[in-house]
Protein backbone atom coordinates (compact mmCIF):
# COMPACT_ATOMS: atom_id res chain seq x y z
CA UNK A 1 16.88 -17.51 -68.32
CA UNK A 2 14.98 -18.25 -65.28
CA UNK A 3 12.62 -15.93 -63.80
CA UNK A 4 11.50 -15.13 -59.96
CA UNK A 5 9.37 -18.46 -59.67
CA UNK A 6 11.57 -20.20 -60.84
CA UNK A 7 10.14 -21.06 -64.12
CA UNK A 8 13.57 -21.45 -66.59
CA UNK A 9 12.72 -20.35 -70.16
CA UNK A 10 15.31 -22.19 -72.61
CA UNK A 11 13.56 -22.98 -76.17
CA UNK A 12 14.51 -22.49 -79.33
CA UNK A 13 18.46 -21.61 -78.71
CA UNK A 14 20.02 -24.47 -80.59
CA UNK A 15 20.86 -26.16 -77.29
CA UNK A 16 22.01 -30.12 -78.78
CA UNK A 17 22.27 -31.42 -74.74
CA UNK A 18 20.63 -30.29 -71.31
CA UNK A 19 22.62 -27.86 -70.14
CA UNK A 20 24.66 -28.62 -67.04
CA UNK A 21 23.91 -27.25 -63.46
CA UNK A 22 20.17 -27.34 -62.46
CA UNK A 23 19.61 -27.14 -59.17
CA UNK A 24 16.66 -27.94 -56.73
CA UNK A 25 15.34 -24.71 -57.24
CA UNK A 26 14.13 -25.25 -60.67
CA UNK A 27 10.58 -25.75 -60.99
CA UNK A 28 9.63 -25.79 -64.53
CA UNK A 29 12.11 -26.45 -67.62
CA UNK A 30 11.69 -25.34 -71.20
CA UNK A 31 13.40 -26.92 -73.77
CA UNK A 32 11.23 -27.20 -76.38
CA UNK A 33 12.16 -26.56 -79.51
CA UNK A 34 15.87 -27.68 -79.49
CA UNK A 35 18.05 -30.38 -81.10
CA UNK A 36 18.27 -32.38 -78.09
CA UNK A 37 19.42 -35.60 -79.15
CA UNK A 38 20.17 -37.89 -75.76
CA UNK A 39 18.77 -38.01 -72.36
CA UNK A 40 21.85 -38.18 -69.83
CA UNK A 41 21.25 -40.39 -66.26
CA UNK A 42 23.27 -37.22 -64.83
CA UNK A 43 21.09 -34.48 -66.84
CA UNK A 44 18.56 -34.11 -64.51
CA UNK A 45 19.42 -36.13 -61.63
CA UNK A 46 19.49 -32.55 -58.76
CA UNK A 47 16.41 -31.29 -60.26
CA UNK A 48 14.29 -32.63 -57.54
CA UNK A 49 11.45 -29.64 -57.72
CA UNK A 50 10.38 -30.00 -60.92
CA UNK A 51 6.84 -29.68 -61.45
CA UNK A 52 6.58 -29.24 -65.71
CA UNK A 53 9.67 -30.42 -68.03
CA UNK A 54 9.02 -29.64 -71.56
CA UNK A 55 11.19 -31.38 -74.57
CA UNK A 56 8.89 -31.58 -77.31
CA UNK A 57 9.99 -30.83 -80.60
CA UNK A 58 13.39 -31.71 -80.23
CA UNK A 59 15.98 -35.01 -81.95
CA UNK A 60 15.68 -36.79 -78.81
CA UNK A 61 16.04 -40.78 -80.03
CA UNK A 62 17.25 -42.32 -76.90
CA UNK A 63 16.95 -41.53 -73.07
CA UNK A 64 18.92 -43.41 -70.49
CA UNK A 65 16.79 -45.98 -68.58
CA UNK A 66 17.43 -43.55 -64.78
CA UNK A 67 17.18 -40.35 -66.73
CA UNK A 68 13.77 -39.35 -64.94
CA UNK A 69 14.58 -41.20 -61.23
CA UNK A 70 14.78 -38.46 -59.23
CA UNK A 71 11.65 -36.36 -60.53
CA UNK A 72 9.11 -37.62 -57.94
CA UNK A 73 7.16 -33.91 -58.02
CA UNK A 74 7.18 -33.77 -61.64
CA UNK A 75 3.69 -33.07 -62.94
CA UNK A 76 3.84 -32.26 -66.62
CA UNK A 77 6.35 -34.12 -69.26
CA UNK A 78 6.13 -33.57 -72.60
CA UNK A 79 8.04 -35.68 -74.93
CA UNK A 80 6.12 -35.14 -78.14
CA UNK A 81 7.24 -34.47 -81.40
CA UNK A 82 11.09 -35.96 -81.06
CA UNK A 83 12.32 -39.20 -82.61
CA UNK A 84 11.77 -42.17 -79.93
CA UNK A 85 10.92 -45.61 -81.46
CA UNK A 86 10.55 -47.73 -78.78
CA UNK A 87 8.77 -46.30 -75.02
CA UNK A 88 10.44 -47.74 -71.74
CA UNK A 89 8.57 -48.39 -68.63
CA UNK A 90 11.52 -47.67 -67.11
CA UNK A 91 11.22 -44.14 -67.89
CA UNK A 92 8.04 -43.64 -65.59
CA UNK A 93 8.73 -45.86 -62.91
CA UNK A 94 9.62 -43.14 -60.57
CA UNK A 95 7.50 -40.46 -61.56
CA UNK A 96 4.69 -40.94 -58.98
CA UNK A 97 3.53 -37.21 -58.99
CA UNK A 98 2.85 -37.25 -62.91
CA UNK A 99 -0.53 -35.89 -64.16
CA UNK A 100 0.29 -35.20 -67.73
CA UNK A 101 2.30 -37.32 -70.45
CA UNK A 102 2.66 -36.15 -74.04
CA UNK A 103 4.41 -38.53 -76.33
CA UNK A 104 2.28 -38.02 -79.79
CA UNK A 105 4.51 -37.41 -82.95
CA UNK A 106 7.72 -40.25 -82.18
CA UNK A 107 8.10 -43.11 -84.10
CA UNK A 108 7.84 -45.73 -81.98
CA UNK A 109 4.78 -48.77 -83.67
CA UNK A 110 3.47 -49.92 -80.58
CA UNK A 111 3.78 -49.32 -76.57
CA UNK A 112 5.77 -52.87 -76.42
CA UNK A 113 4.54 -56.13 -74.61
CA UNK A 114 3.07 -54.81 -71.22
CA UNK A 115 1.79 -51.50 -70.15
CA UNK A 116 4.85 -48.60 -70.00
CA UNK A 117 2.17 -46.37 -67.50
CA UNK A 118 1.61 -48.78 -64.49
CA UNK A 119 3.12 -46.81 -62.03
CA UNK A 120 1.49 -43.52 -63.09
CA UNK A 121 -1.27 -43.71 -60.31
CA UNK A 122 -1.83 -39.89 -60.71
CA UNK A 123 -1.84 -39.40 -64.64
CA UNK A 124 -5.24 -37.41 -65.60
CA UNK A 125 -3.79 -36.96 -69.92
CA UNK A 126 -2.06 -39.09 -72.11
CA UNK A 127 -1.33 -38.21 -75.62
CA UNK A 128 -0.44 -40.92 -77.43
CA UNK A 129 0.85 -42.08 -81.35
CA UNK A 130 1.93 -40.98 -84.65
CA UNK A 131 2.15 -42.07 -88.03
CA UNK A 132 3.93 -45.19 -87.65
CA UNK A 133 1.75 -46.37 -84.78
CA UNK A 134 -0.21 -49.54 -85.68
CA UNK A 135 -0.45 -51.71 -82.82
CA UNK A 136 -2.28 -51.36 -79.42
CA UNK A 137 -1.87 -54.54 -77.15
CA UNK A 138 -3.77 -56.01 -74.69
CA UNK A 139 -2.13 -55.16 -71.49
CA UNK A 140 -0.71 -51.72 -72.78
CA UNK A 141 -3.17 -49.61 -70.45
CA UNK A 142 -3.07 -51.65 -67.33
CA UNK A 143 -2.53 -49.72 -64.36
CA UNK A 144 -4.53 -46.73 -65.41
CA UNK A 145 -8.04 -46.47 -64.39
CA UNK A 146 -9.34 -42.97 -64.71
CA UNK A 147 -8.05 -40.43 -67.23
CA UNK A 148 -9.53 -37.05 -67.84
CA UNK A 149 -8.12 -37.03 -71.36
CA UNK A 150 -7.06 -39.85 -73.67
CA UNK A 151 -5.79 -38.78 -76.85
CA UNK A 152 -4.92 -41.35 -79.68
CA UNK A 153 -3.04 -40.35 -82.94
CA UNK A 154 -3.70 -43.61 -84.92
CA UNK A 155 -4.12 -42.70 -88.26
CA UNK A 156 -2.57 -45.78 -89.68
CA UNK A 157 -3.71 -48.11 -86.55
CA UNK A 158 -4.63 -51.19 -88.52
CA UNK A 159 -4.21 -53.81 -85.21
CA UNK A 160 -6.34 -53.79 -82.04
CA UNK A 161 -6.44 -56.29 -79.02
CA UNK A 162 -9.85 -56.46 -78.11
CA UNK A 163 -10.38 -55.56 -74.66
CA UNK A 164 -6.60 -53.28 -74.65
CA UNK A 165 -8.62 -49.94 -73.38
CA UNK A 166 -10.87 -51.69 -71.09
CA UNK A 167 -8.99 -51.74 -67.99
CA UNK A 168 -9.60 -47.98 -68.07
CA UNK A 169 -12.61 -47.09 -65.63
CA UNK A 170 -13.21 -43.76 -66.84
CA UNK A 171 -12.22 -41.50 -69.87
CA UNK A 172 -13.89 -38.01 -69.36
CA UNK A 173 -12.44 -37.10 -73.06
CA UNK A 174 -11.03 -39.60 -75.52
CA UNK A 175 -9.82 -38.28 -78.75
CA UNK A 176 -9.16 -40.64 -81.66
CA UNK A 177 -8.12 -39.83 -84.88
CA UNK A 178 -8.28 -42.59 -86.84
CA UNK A 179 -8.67 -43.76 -90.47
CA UNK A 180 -9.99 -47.61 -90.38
CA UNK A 181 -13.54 -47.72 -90.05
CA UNK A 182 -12.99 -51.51 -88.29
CA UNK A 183 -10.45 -50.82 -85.94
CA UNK A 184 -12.47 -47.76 -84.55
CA UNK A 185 -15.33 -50.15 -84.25
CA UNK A 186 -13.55 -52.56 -81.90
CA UNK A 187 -12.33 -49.76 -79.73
CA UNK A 188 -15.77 -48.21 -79.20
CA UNK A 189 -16.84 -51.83 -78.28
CA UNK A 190 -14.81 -51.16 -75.64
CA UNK A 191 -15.47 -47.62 -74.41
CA UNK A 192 -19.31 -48.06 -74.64
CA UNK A 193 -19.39 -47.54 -70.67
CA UNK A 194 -16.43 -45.44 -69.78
CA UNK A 195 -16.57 -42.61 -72.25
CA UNK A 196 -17.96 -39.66 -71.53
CA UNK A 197 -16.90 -37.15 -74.52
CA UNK A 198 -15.88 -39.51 -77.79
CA UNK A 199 -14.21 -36.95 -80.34
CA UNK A 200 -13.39 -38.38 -83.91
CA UNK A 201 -11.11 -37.07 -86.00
CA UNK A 202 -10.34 -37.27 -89.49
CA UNK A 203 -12.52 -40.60 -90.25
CA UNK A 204 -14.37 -40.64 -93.48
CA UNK A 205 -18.14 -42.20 -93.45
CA UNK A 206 -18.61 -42.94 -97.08
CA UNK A 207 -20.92 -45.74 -97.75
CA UNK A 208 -24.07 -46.58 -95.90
CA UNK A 209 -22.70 -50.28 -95.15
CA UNK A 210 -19.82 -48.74 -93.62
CA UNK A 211 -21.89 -47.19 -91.16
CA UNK A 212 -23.23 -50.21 -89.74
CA UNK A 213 -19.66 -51.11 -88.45
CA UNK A 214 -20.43 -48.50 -86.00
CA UNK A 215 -24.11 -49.32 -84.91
CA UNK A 216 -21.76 -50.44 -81.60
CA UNK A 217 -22.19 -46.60 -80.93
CA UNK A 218 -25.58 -46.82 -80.31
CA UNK A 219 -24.65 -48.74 -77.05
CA UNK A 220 -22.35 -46.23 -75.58
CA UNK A 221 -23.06 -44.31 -72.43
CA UNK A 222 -21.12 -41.10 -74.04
CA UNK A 223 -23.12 -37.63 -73.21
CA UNK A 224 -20.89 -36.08 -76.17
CA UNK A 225 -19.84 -36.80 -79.76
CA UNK A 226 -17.35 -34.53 -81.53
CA UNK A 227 -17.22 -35.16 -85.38
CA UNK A 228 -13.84 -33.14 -86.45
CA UNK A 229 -12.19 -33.08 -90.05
CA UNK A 230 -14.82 -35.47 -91.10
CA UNK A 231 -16.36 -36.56 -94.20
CA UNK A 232 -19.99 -37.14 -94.13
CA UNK A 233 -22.47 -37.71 -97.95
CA UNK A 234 -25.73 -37.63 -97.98
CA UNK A 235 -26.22 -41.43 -97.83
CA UNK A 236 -24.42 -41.38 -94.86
CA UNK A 237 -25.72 -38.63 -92.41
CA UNK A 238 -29.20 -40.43 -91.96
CA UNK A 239 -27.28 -43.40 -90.88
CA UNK A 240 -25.49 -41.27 -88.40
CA UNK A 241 -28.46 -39.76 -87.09
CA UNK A 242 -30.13 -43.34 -86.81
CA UNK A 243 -27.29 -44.34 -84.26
CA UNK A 244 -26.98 -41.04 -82.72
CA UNK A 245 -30.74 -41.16 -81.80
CA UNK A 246 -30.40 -44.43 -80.10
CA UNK A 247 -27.46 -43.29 -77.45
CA UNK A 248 -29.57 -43.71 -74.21
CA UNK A 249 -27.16 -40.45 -72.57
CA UNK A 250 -26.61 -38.27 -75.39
CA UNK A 251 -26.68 -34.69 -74.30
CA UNK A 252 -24.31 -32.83 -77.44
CA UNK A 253 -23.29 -33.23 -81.11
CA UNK A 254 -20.72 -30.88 -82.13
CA UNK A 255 -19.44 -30.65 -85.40
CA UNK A 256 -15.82 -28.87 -86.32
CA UNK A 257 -14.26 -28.54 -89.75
CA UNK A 258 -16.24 -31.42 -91.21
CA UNK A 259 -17.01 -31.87 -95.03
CA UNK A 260 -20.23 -32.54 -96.38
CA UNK A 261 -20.77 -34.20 -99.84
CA UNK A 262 -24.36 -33.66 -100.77
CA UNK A 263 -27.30 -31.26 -100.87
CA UNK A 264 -28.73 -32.33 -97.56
CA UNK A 265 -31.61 -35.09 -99.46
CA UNK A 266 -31.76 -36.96 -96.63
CA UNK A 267 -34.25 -39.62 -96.64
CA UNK A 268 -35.27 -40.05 -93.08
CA UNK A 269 -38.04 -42.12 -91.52
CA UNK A 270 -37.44 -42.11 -87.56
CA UNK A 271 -39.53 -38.74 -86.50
CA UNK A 272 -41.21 -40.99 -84.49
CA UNK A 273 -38.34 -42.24 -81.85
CA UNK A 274 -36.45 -39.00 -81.86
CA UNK A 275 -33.82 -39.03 -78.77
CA UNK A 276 -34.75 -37.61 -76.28
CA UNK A 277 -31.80 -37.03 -74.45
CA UNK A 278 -30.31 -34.52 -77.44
CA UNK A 279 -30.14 -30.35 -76.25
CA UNK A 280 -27.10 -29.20 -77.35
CA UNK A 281 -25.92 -29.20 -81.08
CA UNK A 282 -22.75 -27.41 -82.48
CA UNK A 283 -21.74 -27.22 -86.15
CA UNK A 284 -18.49 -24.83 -86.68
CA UNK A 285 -16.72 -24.27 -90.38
CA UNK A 286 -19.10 -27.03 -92.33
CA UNK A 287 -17.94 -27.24 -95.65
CA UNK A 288 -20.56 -27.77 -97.84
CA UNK A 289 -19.18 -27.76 -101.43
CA UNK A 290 -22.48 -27.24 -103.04
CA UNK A 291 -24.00 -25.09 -100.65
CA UNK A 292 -26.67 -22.98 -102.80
CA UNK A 293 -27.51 -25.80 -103.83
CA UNK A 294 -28.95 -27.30 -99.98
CA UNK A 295 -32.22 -28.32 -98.95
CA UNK A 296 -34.53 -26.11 -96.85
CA UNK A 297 -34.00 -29.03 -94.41
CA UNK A 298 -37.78 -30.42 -93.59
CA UNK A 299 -36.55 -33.93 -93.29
CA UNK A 300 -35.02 -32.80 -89.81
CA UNK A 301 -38.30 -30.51 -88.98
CA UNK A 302 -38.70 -32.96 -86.38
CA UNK A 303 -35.29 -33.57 -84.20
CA UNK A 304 -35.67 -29.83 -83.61
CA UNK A 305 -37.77 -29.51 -81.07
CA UNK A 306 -35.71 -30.42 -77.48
CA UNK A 307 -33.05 -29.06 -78.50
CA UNK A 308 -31.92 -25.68 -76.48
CA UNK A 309 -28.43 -24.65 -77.49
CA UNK A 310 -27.70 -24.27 -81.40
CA UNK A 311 -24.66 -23.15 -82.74
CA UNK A 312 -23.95 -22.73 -86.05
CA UNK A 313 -20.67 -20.69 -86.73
CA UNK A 314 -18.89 -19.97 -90.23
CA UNK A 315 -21.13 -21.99 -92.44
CA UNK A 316 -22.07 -19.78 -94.75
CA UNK A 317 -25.74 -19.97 -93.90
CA UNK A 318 -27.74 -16.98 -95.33
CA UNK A 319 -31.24 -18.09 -94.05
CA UNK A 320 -33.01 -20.40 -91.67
CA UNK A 321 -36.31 -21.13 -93.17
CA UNK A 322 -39.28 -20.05 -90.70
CA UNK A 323 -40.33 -23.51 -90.18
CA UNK A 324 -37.25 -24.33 -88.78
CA UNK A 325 -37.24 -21.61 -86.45
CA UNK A 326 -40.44 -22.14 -85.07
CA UNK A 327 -39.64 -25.72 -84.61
CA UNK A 328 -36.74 -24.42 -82.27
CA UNK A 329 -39.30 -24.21 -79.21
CA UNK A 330 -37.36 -25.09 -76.19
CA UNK A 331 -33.79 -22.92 -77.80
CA UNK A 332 -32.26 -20.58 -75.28
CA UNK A 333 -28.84 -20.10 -77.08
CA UNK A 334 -28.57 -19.50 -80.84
CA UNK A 335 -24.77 -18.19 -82.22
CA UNK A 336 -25.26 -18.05 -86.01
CA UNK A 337 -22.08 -15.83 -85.87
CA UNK A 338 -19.70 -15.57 -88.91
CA UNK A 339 -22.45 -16.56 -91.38
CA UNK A 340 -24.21 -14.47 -94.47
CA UNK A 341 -27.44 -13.17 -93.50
CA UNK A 342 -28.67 -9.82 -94.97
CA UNK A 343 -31.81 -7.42 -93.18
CA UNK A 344 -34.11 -9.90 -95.46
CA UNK A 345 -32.98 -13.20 -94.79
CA UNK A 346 -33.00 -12.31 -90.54
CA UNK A 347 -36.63 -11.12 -90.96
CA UNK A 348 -37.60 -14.12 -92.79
CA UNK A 349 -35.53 -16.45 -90.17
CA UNK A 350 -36.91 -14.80 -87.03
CA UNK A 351 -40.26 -14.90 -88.20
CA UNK A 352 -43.22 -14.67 -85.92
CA UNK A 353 -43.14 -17.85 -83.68
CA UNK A 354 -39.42 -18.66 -84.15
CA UNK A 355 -37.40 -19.33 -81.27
CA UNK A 356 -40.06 -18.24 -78.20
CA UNK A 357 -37.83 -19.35 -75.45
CA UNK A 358 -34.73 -17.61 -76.63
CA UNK A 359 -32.29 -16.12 -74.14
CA UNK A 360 -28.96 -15.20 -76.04
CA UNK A 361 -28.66 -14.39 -79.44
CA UNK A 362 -25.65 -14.02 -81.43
CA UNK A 363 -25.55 -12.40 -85.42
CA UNK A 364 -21.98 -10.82 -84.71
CA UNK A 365 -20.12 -11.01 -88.00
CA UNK A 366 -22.63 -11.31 -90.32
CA UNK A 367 -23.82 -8.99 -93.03
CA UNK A 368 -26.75 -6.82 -91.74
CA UNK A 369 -26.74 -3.04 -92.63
CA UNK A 370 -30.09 -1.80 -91.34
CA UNK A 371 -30.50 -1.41 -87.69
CA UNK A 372 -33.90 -0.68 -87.30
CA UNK A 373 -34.78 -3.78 -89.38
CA UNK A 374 -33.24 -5.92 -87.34
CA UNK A 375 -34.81 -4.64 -83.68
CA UNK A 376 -37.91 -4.94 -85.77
CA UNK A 377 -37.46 -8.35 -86.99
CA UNK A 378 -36.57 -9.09 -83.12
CA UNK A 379 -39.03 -7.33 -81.52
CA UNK A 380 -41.14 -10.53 -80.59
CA UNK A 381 -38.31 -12.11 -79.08
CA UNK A 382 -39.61 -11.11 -75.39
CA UNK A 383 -37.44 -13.55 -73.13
CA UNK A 384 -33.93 -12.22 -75.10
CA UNK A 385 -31.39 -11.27 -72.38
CA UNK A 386 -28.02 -10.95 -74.62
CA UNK A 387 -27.71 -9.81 -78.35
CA UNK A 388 -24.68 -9.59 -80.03
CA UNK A 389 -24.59 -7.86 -83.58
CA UNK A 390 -21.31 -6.38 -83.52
CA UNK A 391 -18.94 -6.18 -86.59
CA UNK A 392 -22.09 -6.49 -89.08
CA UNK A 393 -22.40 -3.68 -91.78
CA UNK A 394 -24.56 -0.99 -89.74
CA UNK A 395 -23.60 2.60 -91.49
CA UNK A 396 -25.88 4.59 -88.73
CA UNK A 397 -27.63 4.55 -85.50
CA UNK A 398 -31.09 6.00 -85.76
């Protein structure tokens, strides 16, 4: 099952062991998807080329201490998804070549007393925890100082050493999905400097007091903040915005299968210090429960005005009030793709004065029907260089 390069394709074919003879040649392994159950010292010992090794999704519980000693070149191992409760050191010591380590989905409740990834001088992403996982230790990251991607399953993470993450330099991306409000606190206390994209995932910002647990964000260098799976209320998103305003570097706000409780009556009373930092702002499958029920937005009128990429994708929106538009000065990049507006509600929305600046506009997958309403209801848009308004409801071509 391996091809020309060498790349040897053997997942999903019930294989309970490695199978015997790899040679030097090999270069990448696949055997994902298995019910591998035990990591041999022998196994791999004459694979000295390989660059990828793949065994997620398999039984593996234990591996012998030498099992990965001879992989020097390896680049890629991905244990995720099998059944290890406890993580060696061991494991890595030899794997000086290693740029990518996936070990989400085990069992294991904490990394153990020191730091299993201090000879990993190379490693650029680490995927890390599962359900059980409840512990990070001081000491557990020492040895690593940049990462491109830090990824942290620690939905039940209840106990955190302050200062654990901040031997860490740099994080470029550092996902967290995490349920306690407090524990994400402390580790944001210590990312404030090295983070440059913070992604949260599946927290829930319920109460306005809550939200002052995170006020630590306001501190943080980050130049991007990914909300995903989130639950945001209406006494809650002004609070968010309050912080979010303060970040002294904050460039982007995206926001990605998030739930809104709420009608969008947002009392807010900080027009005046609006960041000015703030240009790009994404908001992707919103679920807002009581959607026909949502405010024409005014209260934001005024964060509007820097910013110069919107997105807004599968959110049911079936009109952006004029105001807002013209409001949207300095926009260059509008996708309100996958959304509900009709000939009516896109005449009203681009409205004389709405979006001057813009450059690309994207309606594709929406529900307009009348073509020559819609080059007339964009016919003022003189700077527009790309418009997409495929897979709408258009029955002719005049």
């Amino acid at each position: 099952s391996c091809d020309a390069s060498q790349l040897c394709n053997c997942s999903s074919m019930g294989l309970e062991f490695i199978p015997p003879g790899l040679t030097a040649k090999i270069t990448v392994l696949n055997l994902a998807h298995n019910r591998i159950k035990h990591i041999q010292s022998q196994d791999l010992q004459q694979a000295v080329n390989l660059r990828a090794l793949l065994l997620q999704s398999n039984e593996i519980s234990s591996i012998d201490e030498d099992s990965f000693q001879s992989l020097e070149r390896l680049e890629l191992l991905d244990l995720s998804n099998n059944s290890l409760s406890l993580l060696s050191p061991v494991w890595f010591g030899h794997l000086f070549s290693l740029q990518h380590l996936h070990l989400q989905g085990n069992s294991y409740r904490d990394l153990g007393q020191s730091s299993p990834f201090s000879s990993l001088r190379n490693l650029s992403s680490l995927h890390l925890g599962n359900p059980q996982f409840s512990m990070i230790r001081q000491g557990n990251f020492e040895g690593i100082e940049f990462l491109h991607e830090l990824w942290i399953d620690g939905s039940n993470l209840s106990q955190y050493e302050q200062g654990s993450l901040k031997s860490i330099k740099q994080i470029n991306h550092m996902i967290i999905n995490i349920r306690s409000i407090n524990t994400f606190s402390e580790i944001v206390r210590d990312l404030v400097h090295s983070v440059s994209w913070l992604e949260v995932r599946r927290i829930a910002f319920s109460s306005a007091a809550e939200m002052q647990v995170l006020r630590v964000m306001s501190s943080s260098f980050a130049k991007k903040i990914s909300f995903r799976q989130t639950l945001l209320r209406d006494a809650t998103v002004p609070e968010i915005v309050s912080i979010l305003e303060d970040m002294p570097k904050l460039v982007e706000l995206e926001l990605v299968d998030c739930r809104l409780l709420g009608t969008g009556q947002w009392k807010m009373e900080f027009q005046a210090k609006k960041s000015q930092t703030l240009r790009v702002f994404t908001i992707k499958k919103l679920s807002i429960e009581e959607f026909y029920l949502f405010t024409d937005l005014q209260a934001v009128e005024g964060l509007l005005s820097l910013f110069t990429r919107v997105t807004v994708q599968n959110t049911k929106v079936f009109l952006v009030p004029c105001k807002i538009s013209q409001h949207l000065q300095s926009l260059v990049y509008l996708d309100l793709s996958a959304n509900l507006l009709g000939d009516l509600s896109l005449e009203h929305s681009a409205c004389q004065g709405a979006w001057p600046s813009l450059q690309t506009l994207n309606l594709s997958q929406n529900s307009l029907s009348d073509l020559e309403m819609t080059s007339k209801s964009l016919s003022h848009l003189g700077n527009l260089v790309v418009l997409d308004i495929s897979l709408n409801n258009f029955g002719e071509i005049p």
